[in-house]
N, C-alpha and C. Protein backbone atom coordinates (compact mmCIF):
# COMPACT_ATOMS: atom_id res chain seq x y z
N UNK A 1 17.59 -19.55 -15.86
CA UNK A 1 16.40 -18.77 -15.55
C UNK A 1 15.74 -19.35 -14.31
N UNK A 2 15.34 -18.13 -13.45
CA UNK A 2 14.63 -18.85 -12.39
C UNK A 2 13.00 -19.20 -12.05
N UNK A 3 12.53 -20.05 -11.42
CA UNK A 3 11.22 -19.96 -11.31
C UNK A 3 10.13 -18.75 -11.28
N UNK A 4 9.61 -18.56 -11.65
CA UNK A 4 8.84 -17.35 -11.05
C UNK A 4 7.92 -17.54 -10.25
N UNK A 5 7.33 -16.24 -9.20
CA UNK A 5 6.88 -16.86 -7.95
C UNK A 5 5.73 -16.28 -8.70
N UNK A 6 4.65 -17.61 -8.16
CA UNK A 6 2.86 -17.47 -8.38
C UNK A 6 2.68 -17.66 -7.19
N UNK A 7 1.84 -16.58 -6.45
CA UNK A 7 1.28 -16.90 -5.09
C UNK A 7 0.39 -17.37 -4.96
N UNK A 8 -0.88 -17.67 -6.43
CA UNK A 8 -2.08 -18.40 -5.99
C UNK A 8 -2.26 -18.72 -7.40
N UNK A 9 -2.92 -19.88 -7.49
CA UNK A 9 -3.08 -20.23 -8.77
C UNK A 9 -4.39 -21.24 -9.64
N UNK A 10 -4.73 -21.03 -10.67
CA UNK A 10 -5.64 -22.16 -10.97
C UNK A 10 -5.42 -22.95 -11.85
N UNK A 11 -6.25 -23.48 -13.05
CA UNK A 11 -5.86 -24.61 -13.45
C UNK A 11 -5.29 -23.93 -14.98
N UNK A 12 -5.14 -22.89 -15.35
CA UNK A 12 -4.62 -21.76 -16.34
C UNK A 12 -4.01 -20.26 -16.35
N UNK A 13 -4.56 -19.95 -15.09
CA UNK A 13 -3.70 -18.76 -14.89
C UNK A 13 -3.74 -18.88 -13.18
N UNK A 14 -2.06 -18.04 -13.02
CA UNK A 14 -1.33 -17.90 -11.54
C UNK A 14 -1.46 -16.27 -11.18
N UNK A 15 -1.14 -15.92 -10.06
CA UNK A 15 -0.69 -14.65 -10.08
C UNK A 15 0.52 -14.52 -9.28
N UNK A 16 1.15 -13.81 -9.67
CA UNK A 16 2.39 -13.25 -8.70
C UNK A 16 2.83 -11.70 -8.57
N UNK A 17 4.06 -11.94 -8.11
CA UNK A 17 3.76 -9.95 -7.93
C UNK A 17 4.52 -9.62 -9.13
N UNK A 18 3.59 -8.18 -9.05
CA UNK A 18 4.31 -7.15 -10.08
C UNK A 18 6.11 -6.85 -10.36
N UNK A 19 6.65 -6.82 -11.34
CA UNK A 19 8.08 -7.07 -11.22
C UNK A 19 8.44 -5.87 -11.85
N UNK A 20 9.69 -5.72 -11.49
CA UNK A 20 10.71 -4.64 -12.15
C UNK A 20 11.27 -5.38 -13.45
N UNK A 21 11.50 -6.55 -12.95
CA UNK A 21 12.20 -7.26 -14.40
C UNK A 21 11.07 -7.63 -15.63
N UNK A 22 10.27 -6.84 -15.34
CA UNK A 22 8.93 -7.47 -16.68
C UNK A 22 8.70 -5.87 -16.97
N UNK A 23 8.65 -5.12 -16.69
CA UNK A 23 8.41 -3.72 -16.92
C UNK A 23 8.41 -3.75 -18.18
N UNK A 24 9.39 -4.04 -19.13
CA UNK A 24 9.63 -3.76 -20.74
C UNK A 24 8.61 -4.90 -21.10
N UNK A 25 8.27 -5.63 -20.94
CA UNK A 25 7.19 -7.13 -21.59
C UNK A 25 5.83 -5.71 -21.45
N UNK A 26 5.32 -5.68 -19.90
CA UNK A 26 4.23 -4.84 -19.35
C UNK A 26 4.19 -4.00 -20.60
N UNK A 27 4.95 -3.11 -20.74
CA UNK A 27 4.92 -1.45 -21.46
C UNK A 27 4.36 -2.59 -23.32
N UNK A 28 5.36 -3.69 -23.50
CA UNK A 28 4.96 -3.90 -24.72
C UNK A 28 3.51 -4.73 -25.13
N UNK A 29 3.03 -5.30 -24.14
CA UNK A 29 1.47 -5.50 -24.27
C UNK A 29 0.49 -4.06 -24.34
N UNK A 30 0.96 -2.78 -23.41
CA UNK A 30 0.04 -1.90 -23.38
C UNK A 30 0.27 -1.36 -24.60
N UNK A 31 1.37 -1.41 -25.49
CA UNK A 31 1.50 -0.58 -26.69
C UNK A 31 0.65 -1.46 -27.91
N UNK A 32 0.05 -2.81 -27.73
CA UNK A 32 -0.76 -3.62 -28.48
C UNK A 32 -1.65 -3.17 -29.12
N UNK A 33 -2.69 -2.77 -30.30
CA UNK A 33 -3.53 -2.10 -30.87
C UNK A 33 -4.91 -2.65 -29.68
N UNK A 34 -4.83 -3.91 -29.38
CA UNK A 34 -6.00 -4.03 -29.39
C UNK A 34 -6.24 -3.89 -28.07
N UNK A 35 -5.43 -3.83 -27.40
CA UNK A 35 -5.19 -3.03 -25.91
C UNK A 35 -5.88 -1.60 -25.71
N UNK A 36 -4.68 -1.02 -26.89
CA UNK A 36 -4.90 0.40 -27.07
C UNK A 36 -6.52 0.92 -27.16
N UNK A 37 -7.13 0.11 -28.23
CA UNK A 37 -8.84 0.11 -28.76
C UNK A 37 -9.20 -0.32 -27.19
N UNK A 38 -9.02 -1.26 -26.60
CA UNK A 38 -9.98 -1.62 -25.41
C UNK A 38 -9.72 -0.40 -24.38
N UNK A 39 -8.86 -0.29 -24.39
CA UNK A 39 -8.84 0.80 -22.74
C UNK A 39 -8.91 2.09 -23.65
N UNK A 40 -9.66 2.33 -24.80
CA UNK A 40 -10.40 3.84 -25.03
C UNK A 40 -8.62 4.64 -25.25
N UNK A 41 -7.99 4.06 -25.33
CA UNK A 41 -6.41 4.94 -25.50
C UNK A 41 -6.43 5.15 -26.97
N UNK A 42 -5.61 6.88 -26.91
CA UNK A 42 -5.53 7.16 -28.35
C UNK A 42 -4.02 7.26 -29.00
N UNK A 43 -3.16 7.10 -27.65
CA UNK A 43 -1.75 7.21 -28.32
C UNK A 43 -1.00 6.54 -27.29
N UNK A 44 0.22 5.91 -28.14
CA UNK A 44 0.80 4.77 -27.19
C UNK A 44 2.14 6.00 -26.36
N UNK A 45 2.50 4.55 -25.42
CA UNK A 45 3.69 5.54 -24.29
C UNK A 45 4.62 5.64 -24.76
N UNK A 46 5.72 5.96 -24.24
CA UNK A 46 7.54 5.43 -24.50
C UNK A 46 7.43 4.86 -23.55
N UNK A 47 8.58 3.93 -23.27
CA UNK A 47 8.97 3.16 -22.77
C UNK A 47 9.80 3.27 -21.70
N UNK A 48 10.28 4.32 -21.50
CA UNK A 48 10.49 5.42 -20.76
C UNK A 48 9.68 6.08 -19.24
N UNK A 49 8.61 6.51 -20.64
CA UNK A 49 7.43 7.17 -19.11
C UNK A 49 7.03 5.72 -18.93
N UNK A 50 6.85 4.69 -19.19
CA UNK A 50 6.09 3.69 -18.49
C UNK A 50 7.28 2.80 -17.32
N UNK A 51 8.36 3.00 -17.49
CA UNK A 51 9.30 2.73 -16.61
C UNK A 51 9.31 3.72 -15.58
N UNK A 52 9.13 4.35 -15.74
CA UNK A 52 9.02 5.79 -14.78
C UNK A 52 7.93 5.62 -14.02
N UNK A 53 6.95 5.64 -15.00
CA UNK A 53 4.70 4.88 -14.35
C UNK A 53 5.19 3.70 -12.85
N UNK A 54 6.40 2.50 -13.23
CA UNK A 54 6.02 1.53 -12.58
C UNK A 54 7.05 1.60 -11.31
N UNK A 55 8.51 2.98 -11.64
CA UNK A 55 8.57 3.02 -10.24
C UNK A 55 7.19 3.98 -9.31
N UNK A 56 6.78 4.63 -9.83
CA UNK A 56 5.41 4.88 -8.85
C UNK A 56 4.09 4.35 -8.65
N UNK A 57 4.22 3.11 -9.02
CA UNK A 57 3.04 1.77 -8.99
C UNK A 57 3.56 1.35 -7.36
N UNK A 58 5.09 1.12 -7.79
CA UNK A 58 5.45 0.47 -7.01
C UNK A 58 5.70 1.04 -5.50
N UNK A 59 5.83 1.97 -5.76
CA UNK A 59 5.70 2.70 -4.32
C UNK A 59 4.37 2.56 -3.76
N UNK A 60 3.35 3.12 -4.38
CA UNK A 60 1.88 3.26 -4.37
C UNK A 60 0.79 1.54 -3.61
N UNK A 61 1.83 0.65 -3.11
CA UNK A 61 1.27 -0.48 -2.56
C UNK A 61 -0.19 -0.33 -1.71
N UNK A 62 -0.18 0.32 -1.14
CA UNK A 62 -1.41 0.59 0.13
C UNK A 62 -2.50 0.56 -0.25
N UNK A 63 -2.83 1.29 -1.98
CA UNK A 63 -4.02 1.50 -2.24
C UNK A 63 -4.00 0.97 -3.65
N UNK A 64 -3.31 0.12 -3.93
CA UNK A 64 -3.61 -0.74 -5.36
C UNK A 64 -3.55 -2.62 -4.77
N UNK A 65 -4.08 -3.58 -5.71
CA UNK A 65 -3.19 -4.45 -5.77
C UNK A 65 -2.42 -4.97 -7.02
N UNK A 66 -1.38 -5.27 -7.61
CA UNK A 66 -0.82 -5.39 -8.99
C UNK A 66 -0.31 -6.80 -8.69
N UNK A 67 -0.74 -7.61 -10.07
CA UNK A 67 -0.29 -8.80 -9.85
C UNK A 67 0.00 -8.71 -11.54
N UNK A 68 1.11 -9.79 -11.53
CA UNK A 68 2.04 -10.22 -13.14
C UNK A 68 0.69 -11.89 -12.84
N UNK A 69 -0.03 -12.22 -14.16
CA UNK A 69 -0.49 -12.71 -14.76
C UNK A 69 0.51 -13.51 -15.06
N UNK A 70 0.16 -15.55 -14.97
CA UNK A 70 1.35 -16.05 -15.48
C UNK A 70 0.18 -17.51 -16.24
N UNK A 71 0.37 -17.42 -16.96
CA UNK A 71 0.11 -18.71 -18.10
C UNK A 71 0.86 -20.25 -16.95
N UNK A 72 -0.03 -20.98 -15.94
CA UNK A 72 0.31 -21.94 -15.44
C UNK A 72 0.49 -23.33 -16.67
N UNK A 73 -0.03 -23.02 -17.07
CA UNK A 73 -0.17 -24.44 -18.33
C UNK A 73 1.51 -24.52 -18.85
N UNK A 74 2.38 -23.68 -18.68
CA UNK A 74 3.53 -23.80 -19.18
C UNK A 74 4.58 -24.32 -18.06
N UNK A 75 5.96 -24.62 -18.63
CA UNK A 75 6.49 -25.01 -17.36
C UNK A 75 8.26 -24.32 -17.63
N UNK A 76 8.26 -23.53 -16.86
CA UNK A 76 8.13 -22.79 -15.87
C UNK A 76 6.48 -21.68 -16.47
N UNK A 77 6.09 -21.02 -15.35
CA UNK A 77 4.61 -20.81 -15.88
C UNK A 77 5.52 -19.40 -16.57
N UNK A 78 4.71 -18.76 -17.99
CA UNK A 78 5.14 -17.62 -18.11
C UNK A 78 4.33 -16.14 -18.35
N UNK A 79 4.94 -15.65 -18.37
CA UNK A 79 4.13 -13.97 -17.75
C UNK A 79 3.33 -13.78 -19.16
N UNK A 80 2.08 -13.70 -18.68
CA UNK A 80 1.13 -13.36 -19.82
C UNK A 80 0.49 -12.38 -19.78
N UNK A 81 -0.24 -11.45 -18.61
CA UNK A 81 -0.51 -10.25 -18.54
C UNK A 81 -0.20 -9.57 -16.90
N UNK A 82 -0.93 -8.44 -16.97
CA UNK A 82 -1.42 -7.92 -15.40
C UNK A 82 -2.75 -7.89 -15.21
N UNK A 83 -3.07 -7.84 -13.72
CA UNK A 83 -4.41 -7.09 -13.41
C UNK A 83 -3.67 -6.39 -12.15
N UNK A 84 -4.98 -5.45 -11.98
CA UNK A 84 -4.95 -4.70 -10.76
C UNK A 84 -6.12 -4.48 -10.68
N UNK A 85 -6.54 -3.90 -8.99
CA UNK A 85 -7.67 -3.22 -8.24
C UNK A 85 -7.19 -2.20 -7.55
N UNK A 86 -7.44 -0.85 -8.06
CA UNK A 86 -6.83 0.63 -7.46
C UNK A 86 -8.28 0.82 -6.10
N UNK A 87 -7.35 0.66 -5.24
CA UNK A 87 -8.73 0.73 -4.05
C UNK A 87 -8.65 1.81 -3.76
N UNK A 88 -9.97 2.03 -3.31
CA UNK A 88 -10.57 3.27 -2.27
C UNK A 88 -11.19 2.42 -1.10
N UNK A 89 -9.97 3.13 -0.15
CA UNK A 89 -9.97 2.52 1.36
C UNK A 89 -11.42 2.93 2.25
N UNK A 90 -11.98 4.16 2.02
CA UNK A 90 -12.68 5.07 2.76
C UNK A 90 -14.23 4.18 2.15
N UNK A 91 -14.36 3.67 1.32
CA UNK A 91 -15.39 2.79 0.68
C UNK A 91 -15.10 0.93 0.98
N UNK A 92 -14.08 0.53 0.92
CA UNK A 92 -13.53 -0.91 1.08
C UNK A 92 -14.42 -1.38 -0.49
N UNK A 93 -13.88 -0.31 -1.52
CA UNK A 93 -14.20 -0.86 -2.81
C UNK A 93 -12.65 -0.76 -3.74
N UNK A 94 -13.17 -1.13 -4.59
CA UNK A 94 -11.81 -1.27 -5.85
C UNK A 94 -12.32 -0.96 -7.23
N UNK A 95 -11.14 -0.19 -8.03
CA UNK A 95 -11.54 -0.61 -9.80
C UNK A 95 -10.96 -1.52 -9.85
N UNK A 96 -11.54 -2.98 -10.98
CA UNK A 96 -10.47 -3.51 -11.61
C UNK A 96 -9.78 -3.48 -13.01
N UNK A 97 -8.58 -3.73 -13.37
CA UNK A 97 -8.13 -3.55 -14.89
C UNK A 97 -7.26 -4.84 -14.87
N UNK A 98 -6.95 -4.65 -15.91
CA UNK A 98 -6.78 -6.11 -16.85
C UNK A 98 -6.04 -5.83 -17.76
N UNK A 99 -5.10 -6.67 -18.32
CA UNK A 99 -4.27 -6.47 -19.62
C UNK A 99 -3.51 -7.93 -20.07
N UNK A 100 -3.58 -8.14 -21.08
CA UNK A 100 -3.43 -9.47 -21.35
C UNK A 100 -2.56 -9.59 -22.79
N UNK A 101 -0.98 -10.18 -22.97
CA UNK A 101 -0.84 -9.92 -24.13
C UNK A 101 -1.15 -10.62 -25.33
N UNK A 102 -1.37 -10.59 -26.06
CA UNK A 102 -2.18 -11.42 -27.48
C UNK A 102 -1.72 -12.54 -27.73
N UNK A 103 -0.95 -13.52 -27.25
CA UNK A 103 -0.80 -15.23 -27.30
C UNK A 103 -1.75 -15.13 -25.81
N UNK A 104 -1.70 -14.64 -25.43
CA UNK A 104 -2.76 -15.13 -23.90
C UNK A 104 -4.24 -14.80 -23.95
N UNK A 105 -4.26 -14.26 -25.23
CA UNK A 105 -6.19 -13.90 -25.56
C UNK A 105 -6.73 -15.14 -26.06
N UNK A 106 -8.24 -15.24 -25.26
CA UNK A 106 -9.07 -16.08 -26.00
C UNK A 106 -8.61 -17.48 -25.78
N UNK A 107 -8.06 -17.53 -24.39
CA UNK A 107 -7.83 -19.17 -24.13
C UNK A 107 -8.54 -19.68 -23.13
N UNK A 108 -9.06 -18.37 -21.95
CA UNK A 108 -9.33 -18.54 -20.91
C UNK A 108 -8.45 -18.21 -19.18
N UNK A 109 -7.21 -17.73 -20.14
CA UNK A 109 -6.20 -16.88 -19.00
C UNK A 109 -7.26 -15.86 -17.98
N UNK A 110 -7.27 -15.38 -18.79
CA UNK A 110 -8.10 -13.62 -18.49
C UNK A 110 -8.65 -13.85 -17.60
N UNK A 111 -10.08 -14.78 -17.83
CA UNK A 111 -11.13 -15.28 -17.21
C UNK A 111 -10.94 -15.67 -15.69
N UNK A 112 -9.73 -16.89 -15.94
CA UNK A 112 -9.43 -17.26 -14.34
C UNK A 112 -8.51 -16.12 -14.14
N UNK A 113 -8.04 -15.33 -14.50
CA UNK A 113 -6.97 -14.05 -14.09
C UNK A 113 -7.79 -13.18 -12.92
N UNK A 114 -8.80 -12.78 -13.95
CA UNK A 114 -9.86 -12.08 -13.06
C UNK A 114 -10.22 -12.55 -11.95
N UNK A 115 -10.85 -14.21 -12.30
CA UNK A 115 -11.11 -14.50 -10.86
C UNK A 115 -10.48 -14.64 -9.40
N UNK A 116 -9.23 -15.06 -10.20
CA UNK A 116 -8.06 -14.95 -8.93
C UNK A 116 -7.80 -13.57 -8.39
N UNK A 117 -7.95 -12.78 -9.10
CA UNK A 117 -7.85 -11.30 -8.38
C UNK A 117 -9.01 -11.36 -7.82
N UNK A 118 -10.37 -11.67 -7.84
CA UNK A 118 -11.43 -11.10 -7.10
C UNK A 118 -11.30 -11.89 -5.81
N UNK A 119 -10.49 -13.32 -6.10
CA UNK A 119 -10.21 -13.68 -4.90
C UNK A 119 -9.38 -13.24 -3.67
N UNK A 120 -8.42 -13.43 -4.55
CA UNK A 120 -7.98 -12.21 -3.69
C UNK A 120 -8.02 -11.05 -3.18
N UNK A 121 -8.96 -9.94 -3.73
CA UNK A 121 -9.87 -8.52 -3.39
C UNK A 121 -10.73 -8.91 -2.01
N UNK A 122 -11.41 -10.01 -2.16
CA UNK A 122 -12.62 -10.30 -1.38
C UNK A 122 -12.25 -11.20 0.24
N UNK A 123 -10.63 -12.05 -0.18
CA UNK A 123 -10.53 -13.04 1.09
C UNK A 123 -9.12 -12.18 1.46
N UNK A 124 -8.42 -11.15 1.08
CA UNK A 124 -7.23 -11.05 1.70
C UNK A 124 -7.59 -9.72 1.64
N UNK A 125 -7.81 -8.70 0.73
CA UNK A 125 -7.53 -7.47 1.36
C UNK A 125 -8.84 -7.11 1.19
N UNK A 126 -10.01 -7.72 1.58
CA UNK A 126 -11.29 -7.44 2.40
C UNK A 126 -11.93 -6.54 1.80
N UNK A 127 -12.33 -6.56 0.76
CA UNK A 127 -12.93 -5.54 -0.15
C UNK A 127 -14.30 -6.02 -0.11
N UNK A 128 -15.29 -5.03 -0.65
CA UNK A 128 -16.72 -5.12 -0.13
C UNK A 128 -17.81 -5.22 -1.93
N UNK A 129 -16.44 -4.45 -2.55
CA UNK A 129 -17.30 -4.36 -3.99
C UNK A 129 -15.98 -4.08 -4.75
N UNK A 130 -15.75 -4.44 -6.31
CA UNK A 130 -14.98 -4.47 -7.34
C UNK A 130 -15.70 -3.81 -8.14
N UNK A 131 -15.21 -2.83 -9.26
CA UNK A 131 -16.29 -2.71 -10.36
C UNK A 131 -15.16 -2.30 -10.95
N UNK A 132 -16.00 -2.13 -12.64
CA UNK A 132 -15.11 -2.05 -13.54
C UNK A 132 -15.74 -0.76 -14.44
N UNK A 133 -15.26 -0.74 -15.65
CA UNK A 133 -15.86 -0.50 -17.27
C UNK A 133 -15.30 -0.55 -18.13
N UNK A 134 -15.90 -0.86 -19.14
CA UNK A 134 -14.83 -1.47 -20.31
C UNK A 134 -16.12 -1.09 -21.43
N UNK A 135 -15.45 -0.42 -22.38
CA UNK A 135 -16.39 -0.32 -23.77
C UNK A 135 -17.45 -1.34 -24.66
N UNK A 136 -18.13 -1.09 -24.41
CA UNK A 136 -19.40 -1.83 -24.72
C UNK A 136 -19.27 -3.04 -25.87
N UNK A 137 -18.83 -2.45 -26.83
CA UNK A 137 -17.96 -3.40 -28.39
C UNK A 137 -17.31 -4.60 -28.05
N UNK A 138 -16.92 -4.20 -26.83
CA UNK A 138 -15.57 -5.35 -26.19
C UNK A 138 -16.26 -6.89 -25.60
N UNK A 139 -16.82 -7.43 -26.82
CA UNK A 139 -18.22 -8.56 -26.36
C UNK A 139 -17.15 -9.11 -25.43
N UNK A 140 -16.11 -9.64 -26.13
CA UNK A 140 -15.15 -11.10 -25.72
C UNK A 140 -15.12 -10.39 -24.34
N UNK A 141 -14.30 -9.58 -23.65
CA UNK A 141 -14.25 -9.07 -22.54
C UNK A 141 -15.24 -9.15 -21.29
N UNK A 142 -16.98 -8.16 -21.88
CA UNK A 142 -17.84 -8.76 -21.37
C UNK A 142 -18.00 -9.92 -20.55
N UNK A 143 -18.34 -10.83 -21.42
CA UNK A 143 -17.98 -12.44 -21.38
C UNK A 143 -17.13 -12.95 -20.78
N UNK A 144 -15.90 -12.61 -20.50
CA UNK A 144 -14.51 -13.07 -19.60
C UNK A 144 -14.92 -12.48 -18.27
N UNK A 145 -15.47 -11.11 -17.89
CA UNK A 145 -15.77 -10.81 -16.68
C UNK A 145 -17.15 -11.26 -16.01
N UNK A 146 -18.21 -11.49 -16.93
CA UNK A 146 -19.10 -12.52 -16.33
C UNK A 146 -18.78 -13.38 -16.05
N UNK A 147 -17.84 -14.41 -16.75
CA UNK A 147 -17.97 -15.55 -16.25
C UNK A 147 -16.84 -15.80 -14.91
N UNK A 148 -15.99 -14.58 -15.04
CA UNK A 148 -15.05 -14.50 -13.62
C UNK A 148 -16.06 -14.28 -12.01
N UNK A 149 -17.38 -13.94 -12.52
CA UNK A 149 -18.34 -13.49 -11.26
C UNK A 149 -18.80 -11.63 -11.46
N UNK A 150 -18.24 -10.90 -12.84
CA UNK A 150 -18.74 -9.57 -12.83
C UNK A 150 -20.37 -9.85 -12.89
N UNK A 151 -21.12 -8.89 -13.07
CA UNK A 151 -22.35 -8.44 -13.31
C UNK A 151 -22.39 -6.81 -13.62
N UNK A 152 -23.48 -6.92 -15.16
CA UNK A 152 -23.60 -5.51 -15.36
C UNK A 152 -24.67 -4.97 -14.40
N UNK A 153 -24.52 -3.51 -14.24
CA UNK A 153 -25.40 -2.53 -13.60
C UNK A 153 -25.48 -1.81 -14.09
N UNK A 154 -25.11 -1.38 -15.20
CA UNK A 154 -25.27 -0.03 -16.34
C UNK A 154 -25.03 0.20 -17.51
N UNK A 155 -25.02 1.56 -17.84
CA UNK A 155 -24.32 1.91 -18.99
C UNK A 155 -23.91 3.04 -19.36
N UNK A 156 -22.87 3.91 -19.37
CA UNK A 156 -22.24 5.48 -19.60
C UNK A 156 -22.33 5.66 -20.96
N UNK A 157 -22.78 6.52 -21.79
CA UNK A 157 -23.59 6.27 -23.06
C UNK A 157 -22.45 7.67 -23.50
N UNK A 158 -21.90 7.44 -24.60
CA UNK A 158 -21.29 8.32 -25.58
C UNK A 158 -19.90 8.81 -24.52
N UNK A 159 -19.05 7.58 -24.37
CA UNK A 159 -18.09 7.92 -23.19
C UNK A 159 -17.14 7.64 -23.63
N UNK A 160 -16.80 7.18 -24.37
CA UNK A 160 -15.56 6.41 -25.37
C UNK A 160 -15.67 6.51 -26.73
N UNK A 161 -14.26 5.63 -27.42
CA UNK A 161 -14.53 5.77 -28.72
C UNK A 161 -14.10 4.22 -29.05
N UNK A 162 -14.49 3.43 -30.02
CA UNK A 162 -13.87 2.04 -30.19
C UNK A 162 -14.00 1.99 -31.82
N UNK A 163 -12.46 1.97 -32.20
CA UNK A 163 -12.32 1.79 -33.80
C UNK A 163 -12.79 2.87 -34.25
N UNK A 164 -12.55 4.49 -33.74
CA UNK A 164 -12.88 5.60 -34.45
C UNK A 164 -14.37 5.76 -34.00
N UNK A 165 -15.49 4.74 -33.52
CA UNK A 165 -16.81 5.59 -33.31
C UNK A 165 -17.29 6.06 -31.90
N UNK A 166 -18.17 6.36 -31.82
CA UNK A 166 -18.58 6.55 -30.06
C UNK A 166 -19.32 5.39 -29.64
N UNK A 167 -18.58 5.06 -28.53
CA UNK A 167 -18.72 4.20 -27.97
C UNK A 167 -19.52 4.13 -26.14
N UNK A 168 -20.29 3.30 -26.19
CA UNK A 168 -20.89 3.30 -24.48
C UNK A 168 -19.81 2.52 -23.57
N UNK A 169 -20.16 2.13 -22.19
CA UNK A 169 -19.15 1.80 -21.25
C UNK A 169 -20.19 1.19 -20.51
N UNK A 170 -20.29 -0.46 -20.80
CA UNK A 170 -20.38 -0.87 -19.54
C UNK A 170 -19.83 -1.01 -18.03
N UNK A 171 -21.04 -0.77 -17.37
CA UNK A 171 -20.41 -0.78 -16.08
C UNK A 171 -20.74 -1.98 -15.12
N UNK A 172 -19.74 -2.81 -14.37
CA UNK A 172 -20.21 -4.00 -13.66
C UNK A 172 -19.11 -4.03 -12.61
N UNK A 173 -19.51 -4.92 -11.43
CA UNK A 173 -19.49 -4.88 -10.19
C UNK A 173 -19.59 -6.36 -9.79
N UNK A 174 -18.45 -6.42 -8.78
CA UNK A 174 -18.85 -7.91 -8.12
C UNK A 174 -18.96 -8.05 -6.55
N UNK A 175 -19.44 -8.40 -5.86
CA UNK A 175 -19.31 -8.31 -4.60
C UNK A 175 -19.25 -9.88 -3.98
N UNK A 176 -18.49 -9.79 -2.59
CA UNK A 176 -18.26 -11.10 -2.01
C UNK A 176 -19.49 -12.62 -2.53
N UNK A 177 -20.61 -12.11 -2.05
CA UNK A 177 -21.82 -12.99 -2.06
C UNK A 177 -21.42 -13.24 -3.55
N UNK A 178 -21.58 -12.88 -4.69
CA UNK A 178 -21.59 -13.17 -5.80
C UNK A 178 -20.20 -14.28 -6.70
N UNK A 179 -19.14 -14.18 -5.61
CA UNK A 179 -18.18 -14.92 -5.84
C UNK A 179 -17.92 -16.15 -6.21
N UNK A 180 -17.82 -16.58 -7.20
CA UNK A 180 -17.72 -18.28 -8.39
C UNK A 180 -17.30 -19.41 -7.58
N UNK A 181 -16.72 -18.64 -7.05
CA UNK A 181 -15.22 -20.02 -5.93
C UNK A 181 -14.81 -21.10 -7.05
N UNK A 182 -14.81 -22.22 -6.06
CA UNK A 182 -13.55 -22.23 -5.12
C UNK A 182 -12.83 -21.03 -4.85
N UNK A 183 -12.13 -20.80 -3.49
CA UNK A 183 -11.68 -19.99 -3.55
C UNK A 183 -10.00 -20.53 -3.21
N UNK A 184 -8.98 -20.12 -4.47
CA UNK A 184 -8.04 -20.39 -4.54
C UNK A 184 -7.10 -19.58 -3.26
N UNK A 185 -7.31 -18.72 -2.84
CA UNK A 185 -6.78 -18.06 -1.29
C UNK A 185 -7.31 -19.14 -0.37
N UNK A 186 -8.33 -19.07 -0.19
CA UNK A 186 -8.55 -19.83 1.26
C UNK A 186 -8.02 -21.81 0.83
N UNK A 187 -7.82 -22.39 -0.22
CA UNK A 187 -7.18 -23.23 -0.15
C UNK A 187 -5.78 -23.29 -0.03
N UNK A 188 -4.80 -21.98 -0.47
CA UNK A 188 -3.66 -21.93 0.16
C UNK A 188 -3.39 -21.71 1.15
N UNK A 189 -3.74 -20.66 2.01
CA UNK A 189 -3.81 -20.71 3.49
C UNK A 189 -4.71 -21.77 4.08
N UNK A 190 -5.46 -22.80 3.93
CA UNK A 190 -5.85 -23.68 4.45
C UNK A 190 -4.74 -25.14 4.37
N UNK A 191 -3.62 -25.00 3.25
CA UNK A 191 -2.90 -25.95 2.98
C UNK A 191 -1.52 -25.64 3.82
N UNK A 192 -1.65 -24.59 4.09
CA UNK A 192 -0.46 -24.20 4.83
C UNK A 192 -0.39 -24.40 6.25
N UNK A 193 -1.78 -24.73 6.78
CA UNK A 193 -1.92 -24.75 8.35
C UNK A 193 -1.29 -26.36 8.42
């Protein structure tokens, strides 16, 4: 087995790029219940259309970024979730999403996951604002994106459903100034000069 490439990393979670050879891992975290409950989903994929989903992710480079999530604490590090930021160029903003599979919940992956993507949103592909939403119920989540540098600004009231009821949608946003650092980008390109 070979290394897998992390292009930036912290002291628990790496990121690297999105793979063809993880596609079937990817599809089997999103089919997770508690996945399913967080992203407001009411019925899972085949495996199939989501192989199908990631050859047109993968084309789609210009206006997303997709990174494979890797558990650094292990050795070789191993693939624990994704994130992405689907940008809108005409704004120099992004959504972000998140997916994490259930040995990687609740350790603190997520947390630095996020942050390494905002680092990367904010020092490489120059983004001006991130925002998100995620169902209100979803405390633990909350909590993982504050402490990555989110902040709430709202709330979409009767927009979802979580565990069968209606559910609200927080909404939060991070922008450069607000950023946690260190910033794990500018110490790799600073180590490289």
């Amino acid at each position: 087995m070979h290394e897998p490439i992390v292009w930036i990393r912290g002291e628990r979670a790496g990121l690297g790029p999105f793979s063809s050879n993880l596609v079937d891992l990817y599809w089997q975290w999103e089919q997770d219940p508690g996945v399913l409950v967080g992203y407001g989903r009411q019925t899972p994929d085949s495996l199939e259309n989501r192989r199908e989903g990631f050859q047109h992710q993968a084309r789609g480079t210009d206006d997303q970024l997709r990174f494979t999530v890797y558990d650094v604490t292990t050795d070789p590090p191993t693939p624990a979730g994704t994130t992405a930021v689907l940008i809108d160029h005409h704004v120099r903003t992004g959504e972000f999403v998140i997916q994490l599979g259930p040995a990687s919940r609740g350790n603190g992956i997520g947390t630095e996951a996020t942050r390494l993507t905002l680092d990367y949103a904010f020092h490489v592909t120059n983004l001006r604002c991130v925002h998100l939403s995620v169902l209100s119920p979803n405390l633990a989540a909350i909590r993982a994106y504050e402490k990555a540098g989110f902040r709430r600004i709202g709330e979409r009231r009767n927009s979802g459903y979580w565990l069968g009821e209606l559910a609200n949608e927080t909404l939060m946003d991070a922008i450069p100034a607000d950023f946690p650092g260190p910033s794990a980008v500018r110490q790799a390109v600073e180590s490289d000069r």
